[in-house]
Protein backbone atom coordinates (compact mmCIF):
# COMPACT_ATOMS: atom_id res chain seq x y z
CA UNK A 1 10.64 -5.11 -22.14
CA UNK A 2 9.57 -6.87 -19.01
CA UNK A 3 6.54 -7.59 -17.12
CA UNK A 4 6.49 -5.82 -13.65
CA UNK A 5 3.56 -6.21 -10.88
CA UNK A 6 2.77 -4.46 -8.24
CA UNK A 7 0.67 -6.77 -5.16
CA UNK A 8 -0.32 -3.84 -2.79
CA UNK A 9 -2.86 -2.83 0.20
CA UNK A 10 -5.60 -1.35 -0.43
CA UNK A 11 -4.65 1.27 2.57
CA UNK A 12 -1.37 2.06 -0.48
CA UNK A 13 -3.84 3.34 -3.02
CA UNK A 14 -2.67 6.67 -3.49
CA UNK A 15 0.79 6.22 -3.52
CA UNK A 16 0.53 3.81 -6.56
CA UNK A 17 -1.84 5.91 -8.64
CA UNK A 18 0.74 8.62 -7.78
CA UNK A 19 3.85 6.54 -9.11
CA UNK A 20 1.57 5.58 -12.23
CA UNK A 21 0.81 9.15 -13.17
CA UNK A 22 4.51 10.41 -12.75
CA UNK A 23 5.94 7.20 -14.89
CA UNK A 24 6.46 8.13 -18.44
CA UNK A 25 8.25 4.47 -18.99
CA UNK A 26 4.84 2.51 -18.68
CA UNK A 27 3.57 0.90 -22.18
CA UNK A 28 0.91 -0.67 -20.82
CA UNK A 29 -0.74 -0.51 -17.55
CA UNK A 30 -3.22 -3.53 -16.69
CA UNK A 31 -5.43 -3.39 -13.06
CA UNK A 32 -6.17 -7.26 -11.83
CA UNK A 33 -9.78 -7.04 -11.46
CA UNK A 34 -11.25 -8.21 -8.01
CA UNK A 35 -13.42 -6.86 -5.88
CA UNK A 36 -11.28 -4.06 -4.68
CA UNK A 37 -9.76 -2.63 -7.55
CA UNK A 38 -12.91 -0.14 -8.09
CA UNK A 39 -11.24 3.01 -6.27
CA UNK A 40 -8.54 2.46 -8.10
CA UNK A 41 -9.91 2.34 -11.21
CA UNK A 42 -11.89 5.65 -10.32
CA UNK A 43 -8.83 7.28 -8.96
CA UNK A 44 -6.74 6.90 -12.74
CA UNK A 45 -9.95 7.54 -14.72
CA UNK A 46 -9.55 10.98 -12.83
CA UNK A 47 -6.58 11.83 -13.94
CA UNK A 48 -6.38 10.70 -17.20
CA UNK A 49 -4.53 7.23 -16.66
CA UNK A 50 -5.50 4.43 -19.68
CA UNK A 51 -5.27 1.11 -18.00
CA UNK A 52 -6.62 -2.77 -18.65
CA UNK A 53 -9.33 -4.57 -16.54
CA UNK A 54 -7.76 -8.10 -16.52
CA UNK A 55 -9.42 -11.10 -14.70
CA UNK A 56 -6.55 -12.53 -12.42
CA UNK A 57 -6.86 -16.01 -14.30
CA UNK A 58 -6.23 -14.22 -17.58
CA UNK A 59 -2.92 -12.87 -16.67
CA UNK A 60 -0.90 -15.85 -17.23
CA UNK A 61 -2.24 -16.47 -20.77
CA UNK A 62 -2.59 -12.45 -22.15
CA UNK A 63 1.46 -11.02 -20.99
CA UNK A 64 3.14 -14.27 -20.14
CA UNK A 65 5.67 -13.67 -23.51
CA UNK A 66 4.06 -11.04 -24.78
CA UNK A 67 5.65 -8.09 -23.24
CA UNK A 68 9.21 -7.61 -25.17
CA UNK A 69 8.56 -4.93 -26.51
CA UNK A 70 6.36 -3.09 -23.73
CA UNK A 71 7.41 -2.24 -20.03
CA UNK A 72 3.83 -3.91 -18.65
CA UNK A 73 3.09 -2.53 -15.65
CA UNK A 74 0.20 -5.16 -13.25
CA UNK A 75 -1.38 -3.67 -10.65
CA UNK A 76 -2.88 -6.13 -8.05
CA UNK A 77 -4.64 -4.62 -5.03
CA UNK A 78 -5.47 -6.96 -1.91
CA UNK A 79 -8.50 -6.26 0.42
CA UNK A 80 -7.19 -4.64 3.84
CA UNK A 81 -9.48 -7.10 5.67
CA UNK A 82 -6.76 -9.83 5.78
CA UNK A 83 -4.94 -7.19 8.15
CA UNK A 84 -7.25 -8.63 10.96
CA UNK A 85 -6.04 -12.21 10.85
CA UNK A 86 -2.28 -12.06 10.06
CA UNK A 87 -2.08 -15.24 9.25
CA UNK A 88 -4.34 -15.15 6.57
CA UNK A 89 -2.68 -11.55 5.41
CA UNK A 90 0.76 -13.88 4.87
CA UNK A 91 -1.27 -16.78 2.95
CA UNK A 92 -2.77 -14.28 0.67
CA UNK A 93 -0.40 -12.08 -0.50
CA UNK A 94 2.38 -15.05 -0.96
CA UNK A 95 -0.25 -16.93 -2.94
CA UNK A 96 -0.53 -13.94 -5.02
CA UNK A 97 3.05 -13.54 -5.30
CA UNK A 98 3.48 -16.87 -6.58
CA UNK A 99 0.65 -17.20 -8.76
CA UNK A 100 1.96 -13.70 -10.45
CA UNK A 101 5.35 -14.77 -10.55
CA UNK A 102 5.14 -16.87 -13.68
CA UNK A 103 4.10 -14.19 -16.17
CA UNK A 104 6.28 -11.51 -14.19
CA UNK A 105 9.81 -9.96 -13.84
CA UNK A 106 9.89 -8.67 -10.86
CA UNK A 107 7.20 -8.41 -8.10
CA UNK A 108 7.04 -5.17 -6.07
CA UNK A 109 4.93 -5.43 -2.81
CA UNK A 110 3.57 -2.69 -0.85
CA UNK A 111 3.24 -3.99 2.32
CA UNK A 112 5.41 -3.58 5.81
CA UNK A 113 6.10 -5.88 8.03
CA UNK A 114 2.34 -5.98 9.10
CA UNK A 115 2.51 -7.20 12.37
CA UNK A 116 5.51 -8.85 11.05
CA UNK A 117 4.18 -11.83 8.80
CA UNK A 118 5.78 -10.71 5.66
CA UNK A 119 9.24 -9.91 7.29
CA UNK A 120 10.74 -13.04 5.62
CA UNK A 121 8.76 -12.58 2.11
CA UNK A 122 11.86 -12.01 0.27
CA UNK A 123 13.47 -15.33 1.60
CA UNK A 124 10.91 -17.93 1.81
CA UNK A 125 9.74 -16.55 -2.06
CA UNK A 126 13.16 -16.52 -3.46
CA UNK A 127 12.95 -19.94 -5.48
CA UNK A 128 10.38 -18.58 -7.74
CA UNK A 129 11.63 -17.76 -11.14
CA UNK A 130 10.84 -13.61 -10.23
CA UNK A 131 12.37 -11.11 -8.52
CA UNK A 132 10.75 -10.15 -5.21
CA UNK A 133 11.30 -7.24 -3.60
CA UNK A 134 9.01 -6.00 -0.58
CA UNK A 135 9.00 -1.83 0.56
CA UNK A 136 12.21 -1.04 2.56
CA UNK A 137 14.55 1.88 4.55
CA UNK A 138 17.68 2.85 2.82
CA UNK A 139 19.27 0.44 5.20
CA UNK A 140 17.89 -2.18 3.78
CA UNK A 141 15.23 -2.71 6.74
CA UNK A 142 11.29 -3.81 5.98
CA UNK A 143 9.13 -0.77 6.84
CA UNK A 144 6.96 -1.53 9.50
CA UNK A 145 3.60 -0.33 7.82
CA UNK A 146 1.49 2.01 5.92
CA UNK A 147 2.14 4.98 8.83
CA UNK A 148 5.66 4.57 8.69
CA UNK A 149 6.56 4.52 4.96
CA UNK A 150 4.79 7.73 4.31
CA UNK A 151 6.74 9.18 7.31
CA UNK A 152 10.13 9.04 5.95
CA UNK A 153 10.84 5.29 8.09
CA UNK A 154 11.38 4.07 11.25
CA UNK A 155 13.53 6.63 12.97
CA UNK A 156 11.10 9.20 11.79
CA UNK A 157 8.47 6.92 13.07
CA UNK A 158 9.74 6.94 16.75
CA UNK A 159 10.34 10.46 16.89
CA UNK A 160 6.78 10.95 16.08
CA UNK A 161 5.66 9.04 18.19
CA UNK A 162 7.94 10.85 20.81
CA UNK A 163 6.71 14.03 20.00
CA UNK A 164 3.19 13.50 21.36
CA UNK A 165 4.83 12.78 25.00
CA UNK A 166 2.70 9.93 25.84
CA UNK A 167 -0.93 11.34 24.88
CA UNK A 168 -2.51 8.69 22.82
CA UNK A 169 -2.67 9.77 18.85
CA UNK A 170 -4.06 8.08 16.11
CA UNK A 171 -2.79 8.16 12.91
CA UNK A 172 -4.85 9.13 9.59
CA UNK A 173 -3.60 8.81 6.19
CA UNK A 174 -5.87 10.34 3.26
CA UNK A 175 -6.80 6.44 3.01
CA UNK A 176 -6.95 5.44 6.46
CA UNK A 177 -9.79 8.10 6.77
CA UNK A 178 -11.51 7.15 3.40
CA UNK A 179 -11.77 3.91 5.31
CA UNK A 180 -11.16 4.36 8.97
CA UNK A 181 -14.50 2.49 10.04
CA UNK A 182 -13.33 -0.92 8.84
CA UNK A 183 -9.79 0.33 9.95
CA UNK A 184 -11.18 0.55 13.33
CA UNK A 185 -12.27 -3.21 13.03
CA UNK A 186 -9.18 -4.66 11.78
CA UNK A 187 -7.44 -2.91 14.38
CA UNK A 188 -9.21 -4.61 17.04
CA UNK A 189 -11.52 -1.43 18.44
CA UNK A 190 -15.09 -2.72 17.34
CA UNK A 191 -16.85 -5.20 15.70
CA UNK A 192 -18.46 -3.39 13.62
CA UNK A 193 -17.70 -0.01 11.35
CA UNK A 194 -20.64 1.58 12.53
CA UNK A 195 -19.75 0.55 16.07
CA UNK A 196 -18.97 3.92 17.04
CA UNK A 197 -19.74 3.13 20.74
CA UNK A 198 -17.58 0.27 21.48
CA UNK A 199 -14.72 2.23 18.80
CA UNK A 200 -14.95 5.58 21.51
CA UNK A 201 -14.84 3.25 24.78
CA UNK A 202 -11.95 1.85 23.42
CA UNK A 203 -10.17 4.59 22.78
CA UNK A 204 -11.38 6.24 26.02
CA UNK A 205 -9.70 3.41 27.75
CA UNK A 206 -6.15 3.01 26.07
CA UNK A 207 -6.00 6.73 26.29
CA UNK A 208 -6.40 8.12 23.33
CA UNK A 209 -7.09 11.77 22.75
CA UNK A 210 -5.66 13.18 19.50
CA UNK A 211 -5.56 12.20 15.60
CA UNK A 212 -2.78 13.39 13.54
CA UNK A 213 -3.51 14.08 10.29
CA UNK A 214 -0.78 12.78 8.00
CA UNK A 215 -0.66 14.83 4.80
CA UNK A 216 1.31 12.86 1.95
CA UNK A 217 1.12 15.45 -0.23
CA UNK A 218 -1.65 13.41 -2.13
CA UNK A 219 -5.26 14.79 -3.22
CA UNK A 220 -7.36 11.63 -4.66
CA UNK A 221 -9.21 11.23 -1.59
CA UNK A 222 -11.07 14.45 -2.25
CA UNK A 223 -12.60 14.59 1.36
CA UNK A 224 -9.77 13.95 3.68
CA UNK A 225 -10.05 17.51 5.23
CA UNK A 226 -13.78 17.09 6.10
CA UNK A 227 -13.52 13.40 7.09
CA UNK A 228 -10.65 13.95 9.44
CA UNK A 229 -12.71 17.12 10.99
CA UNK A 230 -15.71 14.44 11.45
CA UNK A 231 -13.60 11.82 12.70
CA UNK A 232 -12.08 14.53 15.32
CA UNK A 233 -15.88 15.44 16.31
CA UNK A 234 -17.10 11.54 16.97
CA UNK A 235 -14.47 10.80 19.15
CA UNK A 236 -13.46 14.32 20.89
CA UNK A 237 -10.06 14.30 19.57
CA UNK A 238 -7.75 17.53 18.66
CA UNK A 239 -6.20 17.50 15.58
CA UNK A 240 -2.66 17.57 14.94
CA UNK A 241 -1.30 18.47 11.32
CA UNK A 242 1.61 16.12 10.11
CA UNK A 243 3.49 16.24 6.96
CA UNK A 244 4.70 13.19 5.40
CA UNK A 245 7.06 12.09 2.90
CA UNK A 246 6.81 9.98 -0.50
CA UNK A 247 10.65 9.75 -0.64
CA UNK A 248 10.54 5.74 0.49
CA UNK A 249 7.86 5.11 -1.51
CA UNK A 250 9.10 6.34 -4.61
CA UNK A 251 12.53 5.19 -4.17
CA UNK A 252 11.77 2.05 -3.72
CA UNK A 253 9.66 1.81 -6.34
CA UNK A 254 12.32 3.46 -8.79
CA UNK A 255 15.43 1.50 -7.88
CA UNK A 256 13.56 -2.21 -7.98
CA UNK A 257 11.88 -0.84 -11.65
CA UNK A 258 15.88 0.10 -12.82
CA UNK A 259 16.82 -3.46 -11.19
CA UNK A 260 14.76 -5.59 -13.57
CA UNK A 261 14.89 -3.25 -16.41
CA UNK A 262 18.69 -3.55 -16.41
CA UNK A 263 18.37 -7.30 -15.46
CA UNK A 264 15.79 -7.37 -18.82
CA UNK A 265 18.37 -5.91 -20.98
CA UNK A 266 21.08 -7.92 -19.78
CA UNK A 267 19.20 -11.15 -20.76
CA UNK A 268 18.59 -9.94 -24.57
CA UNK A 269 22.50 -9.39 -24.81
């Protein structure tokens, strides 16, 4: 059975413990330890999940060959920080790719177009020896980010976006409020996560007024309720209640894991 790894944002957390818990094809599931794998890690020791704490310069020498009989599943989660110099976001996460690809199948990345520095991922990565396949739309289109793949895409995106008729809304995930101080940073509306100050006048200034809270259906992040209500309170925003989708997340995810399973099996004939 193949090797398959997942290189993902940090801000994709829940969605990948979610595919993990609902996979009953995983052998063996193996978490790249780094410095931002602990949530993770907390999140599948709650429910239940038996996983691997690998060193990243382990990897080649523990699965490369060692997998036939196993579906190995690698998780590799990259800090969000890299978000607030795109450049180094791209650097990262095809060095990753490429230092992964050796021991691996297929490489599944959960990432968007990101301010779109990964748009061409697929492309400029397709010599290595791996099958690379980054989070898309049915129509074969990069989603643009985080927001938008756990809305349903980018028409569902736009008409969001329509819907709040020009009043200023930001946008809070379960994991964009576990971490929406350095959030604010990346994003360019402090300097600081405890910069409240500068983080309000900014928003004051661009307009902002509401948050919408984006329900994905997911409960690891135990406090989203009561962070969103604080996060409401610091900056005087109303709160709008969203619903989003895991549809693109999980098909994605479930039609790249039948391509290199079926690709596997094809090689052993």
């Amino acid at each position: 059975m193949p090797v398959m790894s997942l290189i993902g944002c940090r801000m994709f957390e829940d969605e990948i413990v979610h595919l993990v818990e609902n996979e009953p094809l995983i052998d063996e599931l193996i978490v790249v330890e780094n410095k931002d794998c602990s949530r993770l890690m907390e999140k599948l020791d709650d429910v239940g999940i038996s996983y691997k704490l690998v060193p990243e310069t382990s990897l080649n020498s523990a699965y490369k060959g060692n997998c036939q009989d196993k579906y190995c599943f690698i998780i590799n989660i990259l800090e969000f920080a890299l978000h607030a110099i795109p450049q180094n976001l791209k650097s990262e996460v095809y060095k990753a790719v490429e230092d992964m690809a050796d021991f691996s199948d297929g490489i599944l990345l959960f990432y968007g177009l990101c301010g779109n520095v990964l748009g061409k991922v697929e492309e400029e990565l397709g010599d290595l020896d791996c099958r690379i396949c980054i989070l898309k739309e049915e129509n074969g289109e990069i989603v643009d980010d985080c927001i938008g793949a756990v809305l349903g895409g980018r028409d569902a995106y736009l008409e969001q976006l329509k819907s709040f008729k020009g009043v200023g809304t930001f946008f809070l995930t379960p994991m964009w409020a576990a971490n929406w101080g350095d959030m604010l940073v990346a994003g360019g509306f402090g300097k600081d996560p405890t910069d409240v100050k500068t983080s309000k006048w900014v928003f004051d200034s661009i307009g902002y007024k509401k948050v919408a809270k984006l329900n994905t259906g997911l409960h690891y992040e135990k406090e989203f309720d009561n962070i969103v209500k604080e996060f409401a309170n610091i900056f005087e925003f109303d709160i709008l209640n969203i619903e989003g989708t895991l549809d693109l997340v999980e098909r994605c995810y479930r039609d790249f894991r039948d391509e290199i399973l079926e690709g596997h099996h094809e090689k052993l004939d």
